[in-house]
Protein backbone atom coordinates (compact mmCIF):
# COMPACT_ATOMS: atom_id res chain seq x y z
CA UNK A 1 0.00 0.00 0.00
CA UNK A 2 1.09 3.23 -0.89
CA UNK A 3 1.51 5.52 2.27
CA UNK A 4 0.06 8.64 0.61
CA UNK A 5 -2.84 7.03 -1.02
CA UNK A 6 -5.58 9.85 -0.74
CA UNK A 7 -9.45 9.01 0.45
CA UNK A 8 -11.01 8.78 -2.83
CA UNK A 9 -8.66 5.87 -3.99
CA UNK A 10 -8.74 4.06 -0.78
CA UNK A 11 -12.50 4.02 -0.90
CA UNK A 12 -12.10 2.61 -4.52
CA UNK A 13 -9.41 -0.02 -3.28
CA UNK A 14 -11.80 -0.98 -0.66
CA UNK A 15 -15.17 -1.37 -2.72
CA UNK A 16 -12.57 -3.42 -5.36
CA UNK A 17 -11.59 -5.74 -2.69
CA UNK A 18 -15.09 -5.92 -0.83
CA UNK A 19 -16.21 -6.99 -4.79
CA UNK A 20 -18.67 -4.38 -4.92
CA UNK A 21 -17.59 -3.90 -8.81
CA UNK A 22 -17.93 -7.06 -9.54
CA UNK A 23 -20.79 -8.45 -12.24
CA UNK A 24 -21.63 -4.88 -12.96
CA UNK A 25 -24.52 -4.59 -16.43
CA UNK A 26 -22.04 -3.88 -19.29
CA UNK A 27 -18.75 -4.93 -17.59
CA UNK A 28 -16.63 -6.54 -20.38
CA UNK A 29 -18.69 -4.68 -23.26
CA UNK A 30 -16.86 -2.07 -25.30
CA UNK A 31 -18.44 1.51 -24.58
CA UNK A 32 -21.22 3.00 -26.30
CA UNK A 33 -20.21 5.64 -29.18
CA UNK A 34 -17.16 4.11 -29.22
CA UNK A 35 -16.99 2.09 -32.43
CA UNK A 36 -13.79 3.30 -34.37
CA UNK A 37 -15.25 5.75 -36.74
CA UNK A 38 -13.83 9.23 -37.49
CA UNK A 39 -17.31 10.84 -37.67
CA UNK A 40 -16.09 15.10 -36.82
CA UNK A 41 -20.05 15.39 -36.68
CA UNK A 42 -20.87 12.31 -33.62
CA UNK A 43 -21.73 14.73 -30.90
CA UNK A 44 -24.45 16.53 -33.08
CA UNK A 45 -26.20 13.34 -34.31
CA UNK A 46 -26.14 11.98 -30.76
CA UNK A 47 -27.78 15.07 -29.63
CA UNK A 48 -30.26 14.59 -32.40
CA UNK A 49 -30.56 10.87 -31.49
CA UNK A 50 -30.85 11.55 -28.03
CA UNK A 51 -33.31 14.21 -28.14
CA UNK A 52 -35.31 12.53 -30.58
CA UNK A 53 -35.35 15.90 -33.05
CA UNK A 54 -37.12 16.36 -36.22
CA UNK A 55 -34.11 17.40 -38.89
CA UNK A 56 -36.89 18.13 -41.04
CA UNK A 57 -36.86 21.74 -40.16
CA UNK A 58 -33.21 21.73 -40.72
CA UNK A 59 -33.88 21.17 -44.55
CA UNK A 60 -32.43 23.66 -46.99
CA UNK A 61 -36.09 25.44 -47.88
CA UNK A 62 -36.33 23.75 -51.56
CA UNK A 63 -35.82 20.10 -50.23
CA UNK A 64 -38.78 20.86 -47.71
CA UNK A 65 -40.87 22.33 -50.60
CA UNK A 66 -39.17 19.49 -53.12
CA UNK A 67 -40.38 16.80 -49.90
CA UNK A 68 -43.73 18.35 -49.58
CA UNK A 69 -44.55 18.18 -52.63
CA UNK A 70 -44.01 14.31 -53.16
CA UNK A 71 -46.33 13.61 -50.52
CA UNK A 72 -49.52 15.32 -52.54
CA UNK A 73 -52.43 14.36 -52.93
CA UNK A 74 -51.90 11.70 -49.95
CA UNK A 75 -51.07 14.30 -47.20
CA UNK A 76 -54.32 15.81 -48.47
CA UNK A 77 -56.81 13.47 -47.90
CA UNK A 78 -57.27 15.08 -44.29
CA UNK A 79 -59.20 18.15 -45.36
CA UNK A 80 -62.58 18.30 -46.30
CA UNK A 81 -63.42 20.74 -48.98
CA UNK A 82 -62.20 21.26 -52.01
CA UNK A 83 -61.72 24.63 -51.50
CA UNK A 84 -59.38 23.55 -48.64
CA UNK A 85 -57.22 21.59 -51.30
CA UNK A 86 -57.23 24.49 -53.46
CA UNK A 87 -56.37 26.99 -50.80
CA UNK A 88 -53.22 24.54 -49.33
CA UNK A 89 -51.75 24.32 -53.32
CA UNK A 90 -52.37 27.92 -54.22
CA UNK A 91 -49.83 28.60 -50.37
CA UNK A 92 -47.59 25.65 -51.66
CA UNK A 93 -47.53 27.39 -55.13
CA UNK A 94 -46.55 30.87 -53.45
CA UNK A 95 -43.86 29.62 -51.15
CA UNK A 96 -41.77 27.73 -54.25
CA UNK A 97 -42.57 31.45 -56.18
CA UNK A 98 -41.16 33.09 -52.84
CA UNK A 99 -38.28 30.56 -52.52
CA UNK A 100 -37.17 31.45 -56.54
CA UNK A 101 -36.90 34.72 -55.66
CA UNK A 102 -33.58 34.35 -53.20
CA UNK A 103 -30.49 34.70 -54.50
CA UNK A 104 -28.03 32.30 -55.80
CA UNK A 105 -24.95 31.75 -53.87
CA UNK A 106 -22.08 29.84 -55.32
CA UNK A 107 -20.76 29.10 -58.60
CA UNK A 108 -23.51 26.50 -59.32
CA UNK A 109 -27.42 26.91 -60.68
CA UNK A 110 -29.59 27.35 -57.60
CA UNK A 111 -32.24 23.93 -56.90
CA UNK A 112 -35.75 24.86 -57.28
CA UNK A 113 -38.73 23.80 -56.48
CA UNK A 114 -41.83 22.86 -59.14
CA UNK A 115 -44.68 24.33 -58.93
CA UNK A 116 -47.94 22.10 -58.74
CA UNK A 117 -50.99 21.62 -61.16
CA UNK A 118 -53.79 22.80 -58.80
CA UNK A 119 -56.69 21.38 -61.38
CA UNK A 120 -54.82 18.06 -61.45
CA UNK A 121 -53.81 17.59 -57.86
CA UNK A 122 -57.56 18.41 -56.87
CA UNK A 123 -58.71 15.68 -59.17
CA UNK A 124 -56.34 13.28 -57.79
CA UNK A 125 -57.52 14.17 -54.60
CA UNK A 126 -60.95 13.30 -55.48
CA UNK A 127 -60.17 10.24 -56.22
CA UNK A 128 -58.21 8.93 -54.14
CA UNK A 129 -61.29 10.40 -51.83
CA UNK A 130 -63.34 8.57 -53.31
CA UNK A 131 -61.86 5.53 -53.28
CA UNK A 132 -61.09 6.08 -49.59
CA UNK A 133 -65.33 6.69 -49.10
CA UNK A 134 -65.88 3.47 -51.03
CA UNK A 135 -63.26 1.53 -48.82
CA UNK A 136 -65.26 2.42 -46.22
CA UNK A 137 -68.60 1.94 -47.24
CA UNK A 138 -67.87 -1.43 -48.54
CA UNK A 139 -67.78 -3.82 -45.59
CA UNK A 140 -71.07 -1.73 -44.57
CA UNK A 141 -72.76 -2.13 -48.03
CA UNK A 142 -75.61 -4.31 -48.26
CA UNK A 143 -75.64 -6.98 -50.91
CA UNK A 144 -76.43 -6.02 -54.70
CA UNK A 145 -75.96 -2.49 -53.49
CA UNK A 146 -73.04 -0.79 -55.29
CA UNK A 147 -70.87 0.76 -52.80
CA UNK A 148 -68.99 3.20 -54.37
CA UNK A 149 -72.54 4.82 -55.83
CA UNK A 150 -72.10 8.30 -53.42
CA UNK A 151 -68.42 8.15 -53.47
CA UNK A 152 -68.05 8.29 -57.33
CA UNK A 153 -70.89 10.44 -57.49
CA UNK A 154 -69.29 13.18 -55.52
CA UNK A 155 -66.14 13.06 -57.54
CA UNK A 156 -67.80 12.97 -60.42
CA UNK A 157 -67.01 9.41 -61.65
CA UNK A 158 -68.50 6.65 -62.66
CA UNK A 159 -67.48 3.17 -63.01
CA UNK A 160 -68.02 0.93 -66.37
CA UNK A 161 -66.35 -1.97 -68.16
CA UNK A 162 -63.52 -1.93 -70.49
CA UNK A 163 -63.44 -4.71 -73.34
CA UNK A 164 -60.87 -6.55 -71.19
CA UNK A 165 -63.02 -6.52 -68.19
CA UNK A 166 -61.15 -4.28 -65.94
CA UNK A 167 -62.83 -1.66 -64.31
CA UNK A 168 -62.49 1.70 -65.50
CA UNK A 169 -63.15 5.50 -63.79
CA UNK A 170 -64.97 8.08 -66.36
CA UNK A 171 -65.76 11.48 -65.90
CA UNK A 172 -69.07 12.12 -66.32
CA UNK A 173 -69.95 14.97 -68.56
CA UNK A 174 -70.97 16.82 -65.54
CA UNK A 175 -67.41 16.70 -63.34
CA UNK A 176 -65.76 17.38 -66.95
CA UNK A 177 -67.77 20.64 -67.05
CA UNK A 178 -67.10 21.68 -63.20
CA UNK A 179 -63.62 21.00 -63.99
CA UNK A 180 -63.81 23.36 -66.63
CA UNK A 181 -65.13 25.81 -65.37
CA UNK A 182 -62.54 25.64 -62.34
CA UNK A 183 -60.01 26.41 -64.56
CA UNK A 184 -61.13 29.83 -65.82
């Protein structure tokens, strides 16, 4: 024993030798974060790990807009009105204008964003609302009834036969004229 051992490392010499370190959870293991990679960015995606943040907001603004846009019509299918889906593209369609507007920095072309076919994105909507109304509708549906009757009806569609038997979606003349006149 060293005669100028100080308190703290007698205490640990004691608790060695009274095996209170022994059979510890992870004793043997290599330690966590510790796996031989040169990563000069490991503290900040611990943090981020740890702290279970959204990098989503960290996005450069045209990969948000670029992301956002790939989830349309899906991330839609929430909202009710049409008018809803019309008002949500029209903001999408202002932010990419907005977002072409900043200046380029750097000796390359600057990313943008596309801009979204309202008309078209509203129909897809529609449909895919539709078909979401007749999932619903069809373990409820009553035998010989067709269930997708309202659903098609309030998108506009109807359902018929092709010559290879497939079902196919029409626009009736009707939804082809409110389309139309949503466009002017």
């Amino acid at each position: 024993m060293d005669q100028f051992e100080s308190l703290v490392e007698r205490q640990i010499r004691e608790a060695q030798e009274r095996g209170e370190f022994d059979n510890l959870p992870g004793a043997g293991k290599p330690l966590p974060g510790l796996d031989g990679t040169d990563d000069p960015d490991w503290w900040v995606k611990g943090l981020i790990r740890r702290e279970g943040l959204d990098m989503a907001d960290a996005l450069p603004p045209v990969v948000a807009l670029r992301r956002e846009a790939a989830g349309f019509p899906e991330s839609l299918l929430d909202l009710r009105t049409e008018a809803s889906v019309r008002e949500v593209l029209d903001d999408y369609n202002r932010r990419v204008r907005m977002d072409r507007l900043r200046p380029a920095v750097g000796p390359f072309p600057p990313m943008l964003a596309r801009t979204v076919d309202v008309d078209d994105l509203v129909g897809q909507w529609l449909e895919l609302r539709a078909a979401r109304a007749a999932a619903r509708l069809r373990p409820e549906a009553k035998a010989g009834t067709d269930a997708g009757t309202e659903a098609r009806a309030e998108a506009g569609t109807s359902a018929g036969q092709s010559a290879d038997g497939r079902t196919t979606r029409t626009r009736s003349a009707w939804g082809r004229w409110l389309v139309r006149l949503r466009r002017h």
